[in-house]
C-alpha atoms as a PDB file:
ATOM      1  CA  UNK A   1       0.000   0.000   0.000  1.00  0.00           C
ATOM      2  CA  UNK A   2       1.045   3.440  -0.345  1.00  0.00           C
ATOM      3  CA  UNK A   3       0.094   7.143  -0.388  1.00  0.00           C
ATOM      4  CA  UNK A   4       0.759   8.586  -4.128  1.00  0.00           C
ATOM      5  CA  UNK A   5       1.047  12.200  -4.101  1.00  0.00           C
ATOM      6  CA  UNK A   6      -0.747  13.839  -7.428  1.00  0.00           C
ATOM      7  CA  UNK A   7       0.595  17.421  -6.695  1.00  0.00           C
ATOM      8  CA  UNK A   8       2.509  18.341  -9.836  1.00  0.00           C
ATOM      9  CA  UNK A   9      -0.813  17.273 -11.497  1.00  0.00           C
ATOM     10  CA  UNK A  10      -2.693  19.695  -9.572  1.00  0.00           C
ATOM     11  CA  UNK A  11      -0.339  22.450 -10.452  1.00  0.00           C
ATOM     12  CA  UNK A  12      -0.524  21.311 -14.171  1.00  0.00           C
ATOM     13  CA  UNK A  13      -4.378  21.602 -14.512  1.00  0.00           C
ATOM     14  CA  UNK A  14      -4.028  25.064 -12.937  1.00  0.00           C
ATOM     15  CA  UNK A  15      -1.117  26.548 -14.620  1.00  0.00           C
ATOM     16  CA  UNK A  16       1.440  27.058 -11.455  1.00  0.00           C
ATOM     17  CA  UNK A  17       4.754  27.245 -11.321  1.00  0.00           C
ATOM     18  CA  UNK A  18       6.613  25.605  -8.158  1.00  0.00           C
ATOM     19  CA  UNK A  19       7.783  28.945  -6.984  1.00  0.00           C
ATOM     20  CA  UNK A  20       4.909  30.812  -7.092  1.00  0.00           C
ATOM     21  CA  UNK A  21       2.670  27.708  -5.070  1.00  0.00           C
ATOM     22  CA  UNK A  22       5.678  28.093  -2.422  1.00  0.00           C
ATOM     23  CA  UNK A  23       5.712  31.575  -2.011  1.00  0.00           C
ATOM     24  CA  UNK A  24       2.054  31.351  -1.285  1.00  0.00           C
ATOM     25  CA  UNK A  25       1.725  28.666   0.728  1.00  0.00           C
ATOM     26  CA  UNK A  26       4.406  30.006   2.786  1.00  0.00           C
ATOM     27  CA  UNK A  27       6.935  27.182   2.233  1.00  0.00           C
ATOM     28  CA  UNK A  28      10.124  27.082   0.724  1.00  0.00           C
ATOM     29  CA  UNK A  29      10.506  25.508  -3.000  1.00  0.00           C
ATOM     30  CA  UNK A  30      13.228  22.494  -1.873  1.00  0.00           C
ATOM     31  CA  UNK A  31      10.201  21.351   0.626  1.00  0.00           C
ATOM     32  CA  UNK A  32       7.556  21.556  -2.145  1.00  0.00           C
ATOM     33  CA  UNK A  33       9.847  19.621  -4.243  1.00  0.00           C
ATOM     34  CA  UNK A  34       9.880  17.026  -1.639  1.00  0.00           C
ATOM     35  CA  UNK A  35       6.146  16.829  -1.509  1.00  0.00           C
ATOM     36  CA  UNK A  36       5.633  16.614  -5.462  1.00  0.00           C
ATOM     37  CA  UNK A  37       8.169  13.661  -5.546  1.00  0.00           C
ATOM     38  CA  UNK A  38       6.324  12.030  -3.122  1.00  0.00           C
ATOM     39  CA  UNK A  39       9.576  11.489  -0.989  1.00  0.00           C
ATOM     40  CA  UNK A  40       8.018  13.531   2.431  1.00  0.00           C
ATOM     41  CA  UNK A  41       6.818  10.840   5.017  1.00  0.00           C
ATOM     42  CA  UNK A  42       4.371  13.464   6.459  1.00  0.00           C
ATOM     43  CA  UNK A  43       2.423  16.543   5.536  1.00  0.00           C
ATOM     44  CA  UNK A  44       0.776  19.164   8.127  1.00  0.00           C
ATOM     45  CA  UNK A  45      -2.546  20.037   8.101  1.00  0.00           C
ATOM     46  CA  UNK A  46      -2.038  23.124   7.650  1.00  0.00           C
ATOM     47  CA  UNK A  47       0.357  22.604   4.771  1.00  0.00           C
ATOM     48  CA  UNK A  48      -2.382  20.684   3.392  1.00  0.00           C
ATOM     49  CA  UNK A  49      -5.007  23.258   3.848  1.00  0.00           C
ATOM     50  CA  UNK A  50      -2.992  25.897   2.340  1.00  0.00           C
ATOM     51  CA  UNK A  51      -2.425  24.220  -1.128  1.00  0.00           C
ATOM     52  CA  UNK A  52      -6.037  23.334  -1.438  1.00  0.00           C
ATOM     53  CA  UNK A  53      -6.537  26.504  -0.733  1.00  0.00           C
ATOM     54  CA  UNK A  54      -4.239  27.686  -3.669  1.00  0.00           C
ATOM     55  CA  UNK A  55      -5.102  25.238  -6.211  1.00  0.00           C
ATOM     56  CA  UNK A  56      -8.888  24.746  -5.342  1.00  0.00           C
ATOM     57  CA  UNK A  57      -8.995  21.552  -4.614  1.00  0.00           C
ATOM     58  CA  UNK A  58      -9.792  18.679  -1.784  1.00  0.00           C
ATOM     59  CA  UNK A  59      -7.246  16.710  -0.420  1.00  0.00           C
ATOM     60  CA  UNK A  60      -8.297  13.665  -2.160  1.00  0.00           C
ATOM     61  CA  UNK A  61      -7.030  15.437  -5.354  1.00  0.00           C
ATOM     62  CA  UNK A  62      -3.302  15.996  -4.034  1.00  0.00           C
ATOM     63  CA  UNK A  63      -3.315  12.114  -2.546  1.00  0.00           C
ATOM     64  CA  UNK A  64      -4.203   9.202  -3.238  1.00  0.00           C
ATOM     65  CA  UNK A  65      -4.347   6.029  -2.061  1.00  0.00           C
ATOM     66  CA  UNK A  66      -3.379   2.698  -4.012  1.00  0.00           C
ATOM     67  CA  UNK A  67      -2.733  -0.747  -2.775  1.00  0.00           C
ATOM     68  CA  UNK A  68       0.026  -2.906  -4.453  1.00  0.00           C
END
Protein backbone atom coordinates (compact mmCIF):
# COMPACT_ATOMS: atom_id res chain seq x y z
CA UNK A 1 0.00 0.00 0.00
CA UNK A 2 1.05 3.44 -0.35
CA UNK A 3 0.09 7.14 -0.39
CA UNK A 4 0.76 8.59 -4.13
CA UNK A 5 1.05 12.20 -4.10
CA UNK A 6 -0.75 13.84 -7.43
CA UNK A 7 0.59 17.42 -6.70
CA UNK A 8 2.51 18.34 -9.84
CA UNK A 9 -0.81 17.27 -11.50
CA UNK A 10 -2.69 19.70 -9.57
CA UNK A 11 -0.34 22.45 -10.45
CA UNK A 12 -0.52 21.31 -14.17
CA UNK A 13 -4.38 21.60 -14.51
CA UNK A 14 -4.03 25.06 -12.94
CA UNK A 15 -1.12 26.55 -14.62
CA UNK A 16 1.44 27.06 -11.45
CA UNK A 17 4.75 27.24 -11.32
CA UNK A 18 6.61 25.61 -8.16
CA UNK A 19 7.78 28.95 -6.98
CA UNK A 20 4.91 30.81 -7.09
CA UNK A 21 2.67 27.71 -5.07
CA UNK A 22 5.68 28.09 -2.42
CA UNK A 23 5.71 31.58 -2.01
CA UNK A 24 2.05 31.35 -1.28
CA UNK A 25 1.72 28.67 0.73
CA UNK A 26 4.41 30.01 2.79
CA UNK A 27 6.94 27.18 2.23
CA UNK A 28 10.12 27.08 0.72
CA UNK A 29 10.51 25.51 -3.00
CA UNK A 30 13.23 22.49 -1.87
CA UNK A 31 10.20 21.35 0.63
CA UNK A 32 7.56 21.56 -2.15
CA UNK A 33 9.85 19.62 -4.24
CA UNK A 34 9.88 17.03 -1.64
CA UNK A 35 6.15 16.83 -1.51
CA UNK A 36 5.63 16.61 -5.46
CA UNK A 37 8.17 13.66 -5.55
CA UNK A 38 6.32 12.03 -3.12
CA UNK A 39 9.58 11.49 -0.99
CA UNK A 40 8.02 13.53 2.43
CA UNK A 41 6.82 10.84 5.02
CA UNK A 42 4.37 13.46 6.46
CA UNK A 43 2.42 16.54 5.54
CA UNK A 44 0.78 19.16 8.13
CA UNK A 45 -2.55 20.04 8.10
CA UNK A 46 -2.04 23.12 7.65
CA UNK A 47 0.36 22.60 4.77
CA UNK A 48 -2.38 20.68 3.39
CA UNK A 49 -5.01 23.26 3.85
CA UNK A 50 -2.99 25.90 2.34
CA UNK A 51 -2.42 24.22 -1.13
CA UNK A 52 -6.04 23.33 -1.44
CA UNK A 53 -6.54 26.50 -0.73
CA UNK A 54 -4.24 27.69 -3.67
CA UNK A 55 -5.10 25.24 -6.21
CA UNK A 56 -8.89 24.75 -5.34
CA UNK A 57 -8.99 21.55 -4.61
CA UNK A 58 -9.79 18.68 -1.78
CA UNK A 59 -7.25 16.71 -0.42
CA UNK A 60 -8.30 13.67 -2.16
CA UNK A 61 -7.03 15.44 -5.35
CA UNK A 62 -3.30 16.00 -4.03
CA UNK A 63 -3.32 12.11 -2.55
CA UNK A 64 -4.20 9.20 -3.24
CA UNK A 65 -4.35 6.03 -2.06
CA UNK A 66 -3.38 2.70 -4.01
CA UNK A 67 -2.73 -0.75 -2.77
CA UNK A 68 0.03 -2.91 -4.45
Amino acid sequence: MEILVNLDVMMAKRKISSGELAERVGITPANLSILKTGKAKAIRFSTLMALCHELECQPGDILEFKEN
